[in-house]
C-alpha atoms as a PDB file:
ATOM      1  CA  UNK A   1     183.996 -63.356 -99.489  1.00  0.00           C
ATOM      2  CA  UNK A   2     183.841 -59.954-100.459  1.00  0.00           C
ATOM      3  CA  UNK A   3     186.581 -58.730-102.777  1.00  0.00           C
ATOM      4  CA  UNK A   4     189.114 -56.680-100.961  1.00  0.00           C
ATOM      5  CA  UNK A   5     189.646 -53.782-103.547  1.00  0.00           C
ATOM      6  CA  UNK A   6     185.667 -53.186-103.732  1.00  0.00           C
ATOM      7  CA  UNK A   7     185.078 -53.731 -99.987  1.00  0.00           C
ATOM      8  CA  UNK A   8     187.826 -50.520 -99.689  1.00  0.00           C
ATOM      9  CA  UNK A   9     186.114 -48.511-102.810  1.00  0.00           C
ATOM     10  CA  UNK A  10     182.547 -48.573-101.119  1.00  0.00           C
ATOM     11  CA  UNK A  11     183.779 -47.765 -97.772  1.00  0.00           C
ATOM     12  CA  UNK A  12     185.991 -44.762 -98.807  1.00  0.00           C
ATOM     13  CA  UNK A  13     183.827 -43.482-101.796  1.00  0.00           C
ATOM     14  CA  UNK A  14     180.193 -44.818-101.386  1.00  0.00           C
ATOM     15  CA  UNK A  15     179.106 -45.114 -98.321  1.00  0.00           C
ATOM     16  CA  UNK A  16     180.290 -41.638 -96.856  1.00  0.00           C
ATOM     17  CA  UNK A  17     178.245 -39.973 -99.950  1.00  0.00           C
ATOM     18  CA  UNK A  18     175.039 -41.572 -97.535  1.00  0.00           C
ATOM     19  CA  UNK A  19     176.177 -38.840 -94.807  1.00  0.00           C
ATOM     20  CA  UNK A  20     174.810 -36.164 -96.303  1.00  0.00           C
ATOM     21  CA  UNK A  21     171.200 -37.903 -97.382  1.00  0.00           C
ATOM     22  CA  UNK A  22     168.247 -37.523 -95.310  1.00  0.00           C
ATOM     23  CA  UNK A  23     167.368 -39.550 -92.088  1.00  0.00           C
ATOM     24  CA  UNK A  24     165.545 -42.201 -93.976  1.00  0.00           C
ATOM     25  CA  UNK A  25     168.444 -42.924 -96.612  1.00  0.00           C
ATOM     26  CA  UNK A  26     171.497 -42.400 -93.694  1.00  0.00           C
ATOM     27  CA  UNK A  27     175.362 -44.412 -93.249  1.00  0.00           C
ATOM     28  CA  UNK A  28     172.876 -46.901 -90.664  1.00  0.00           C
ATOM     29  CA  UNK A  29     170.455 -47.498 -93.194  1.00  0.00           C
ATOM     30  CA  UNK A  30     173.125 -48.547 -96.254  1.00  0.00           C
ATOM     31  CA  UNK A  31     174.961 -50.658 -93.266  1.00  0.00           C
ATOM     32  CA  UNK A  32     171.664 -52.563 -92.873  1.00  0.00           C
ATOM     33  CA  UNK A  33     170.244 -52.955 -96.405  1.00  0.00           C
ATOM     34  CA  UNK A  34     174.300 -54.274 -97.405  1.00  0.00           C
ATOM     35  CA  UNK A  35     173.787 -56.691 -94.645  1.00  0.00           C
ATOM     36  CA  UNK A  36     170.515 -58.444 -94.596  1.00  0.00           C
ATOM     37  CA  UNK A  37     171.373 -58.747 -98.357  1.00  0.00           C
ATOM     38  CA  UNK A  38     174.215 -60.247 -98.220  1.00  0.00           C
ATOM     39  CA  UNK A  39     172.387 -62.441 -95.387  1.00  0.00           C
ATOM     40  CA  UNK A  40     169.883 -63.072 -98.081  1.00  0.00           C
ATOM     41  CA  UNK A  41     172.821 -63.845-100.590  1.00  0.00           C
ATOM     42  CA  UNK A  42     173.629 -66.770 -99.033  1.00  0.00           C
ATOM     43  CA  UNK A  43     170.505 -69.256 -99.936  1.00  0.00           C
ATOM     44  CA  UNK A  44     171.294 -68.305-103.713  1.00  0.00           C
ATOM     45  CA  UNK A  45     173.770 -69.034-105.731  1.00  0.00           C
ATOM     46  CA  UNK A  46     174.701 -65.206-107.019  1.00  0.00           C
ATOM     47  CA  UNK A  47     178.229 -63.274-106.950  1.00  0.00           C
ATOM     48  CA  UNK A  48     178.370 -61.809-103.697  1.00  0.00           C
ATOM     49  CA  UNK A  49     179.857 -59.009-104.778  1.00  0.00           C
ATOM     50  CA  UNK A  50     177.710 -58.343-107.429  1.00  0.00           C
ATOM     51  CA  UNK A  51     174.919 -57.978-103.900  1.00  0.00           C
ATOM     52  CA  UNK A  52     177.548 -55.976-102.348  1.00  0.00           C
ATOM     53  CA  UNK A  53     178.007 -53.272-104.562  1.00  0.00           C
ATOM     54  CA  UNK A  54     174.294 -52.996-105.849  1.00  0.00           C
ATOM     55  CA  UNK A  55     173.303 -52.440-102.223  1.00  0.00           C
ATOM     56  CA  UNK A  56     175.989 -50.105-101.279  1.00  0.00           C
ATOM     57  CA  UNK A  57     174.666 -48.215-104.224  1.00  0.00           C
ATOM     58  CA  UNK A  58     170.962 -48.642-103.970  1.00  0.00           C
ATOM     59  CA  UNK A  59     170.062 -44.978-102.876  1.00  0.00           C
ATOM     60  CA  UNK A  60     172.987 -43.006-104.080  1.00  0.00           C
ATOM     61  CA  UNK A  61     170.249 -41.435-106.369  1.00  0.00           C
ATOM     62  CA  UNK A  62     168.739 -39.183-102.741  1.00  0.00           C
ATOM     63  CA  UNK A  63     171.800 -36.811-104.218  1.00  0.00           C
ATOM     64  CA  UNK A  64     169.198 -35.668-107.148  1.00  0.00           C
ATOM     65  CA  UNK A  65     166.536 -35.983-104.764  1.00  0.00           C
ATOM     66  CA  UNK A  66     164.098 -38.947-103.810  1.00  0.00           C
ATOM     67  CA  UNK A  67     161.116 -39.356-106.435  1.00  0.00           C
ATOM     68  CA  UNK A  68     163.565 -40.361-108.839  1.00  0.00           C
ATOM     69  CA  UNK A  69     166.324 -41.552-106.623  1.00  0.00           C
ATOM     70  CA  UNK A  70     165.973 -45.302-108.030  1.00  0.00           C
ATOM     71  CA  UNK A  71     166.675 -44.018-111.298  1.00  0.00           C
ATOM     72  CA  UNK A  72     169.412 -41.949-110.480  1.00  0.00           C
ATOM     73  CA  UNK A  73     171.504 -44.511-108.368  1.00  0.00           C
ATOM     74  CA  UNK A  74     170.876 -47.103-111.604  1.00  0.00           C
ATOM     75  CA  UNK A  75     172.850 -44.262-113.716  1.00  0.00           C
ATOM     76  CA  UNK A  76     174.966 -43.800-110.996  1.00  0.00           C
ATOM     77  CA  UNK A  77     176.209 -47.574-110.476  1.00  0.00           C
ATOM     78  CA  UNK A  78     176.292 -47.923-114.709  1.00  0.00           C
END
């Protein structure tokens, strides 16, 4: 089960930051990367928040722009 308090972070600050990326990195796009790995999260034995939170944050990075984006959203989530 996904913690509460984090659950309520990424939907308020997080996942509205996605709005504003391009088509490829939209809201629908974070939706379906946090699900299939949380799907995925379940034949593991890993912190499913830990998955949560590193998904919800995967391409925060597009806000620098995208050849470095998976750089950037690493700083970001540190």
């Amino acid at each position: 089960m996904i913690n509460p308090g984090l659950e309520a972070y990424v939907e308020i600050e997080i996942i509205p930051r996605y709005r504003h990326f391009d088509s490829a990195h939209s809201e629908e796009h974070v939706r379906t990367v946090i699900k299939n790995a949380l799907a995925l999260a379940k034949h593991y034995d890993v912190d499913e928040n830990i998955i949560y939170a590193a998904a919800a944050y995967h391409d925060t990075g597009v806000i620098e722009g995208r050849e470095l984006h998976h750089i950037v959203s690493g700083r970001i989530i540190r």
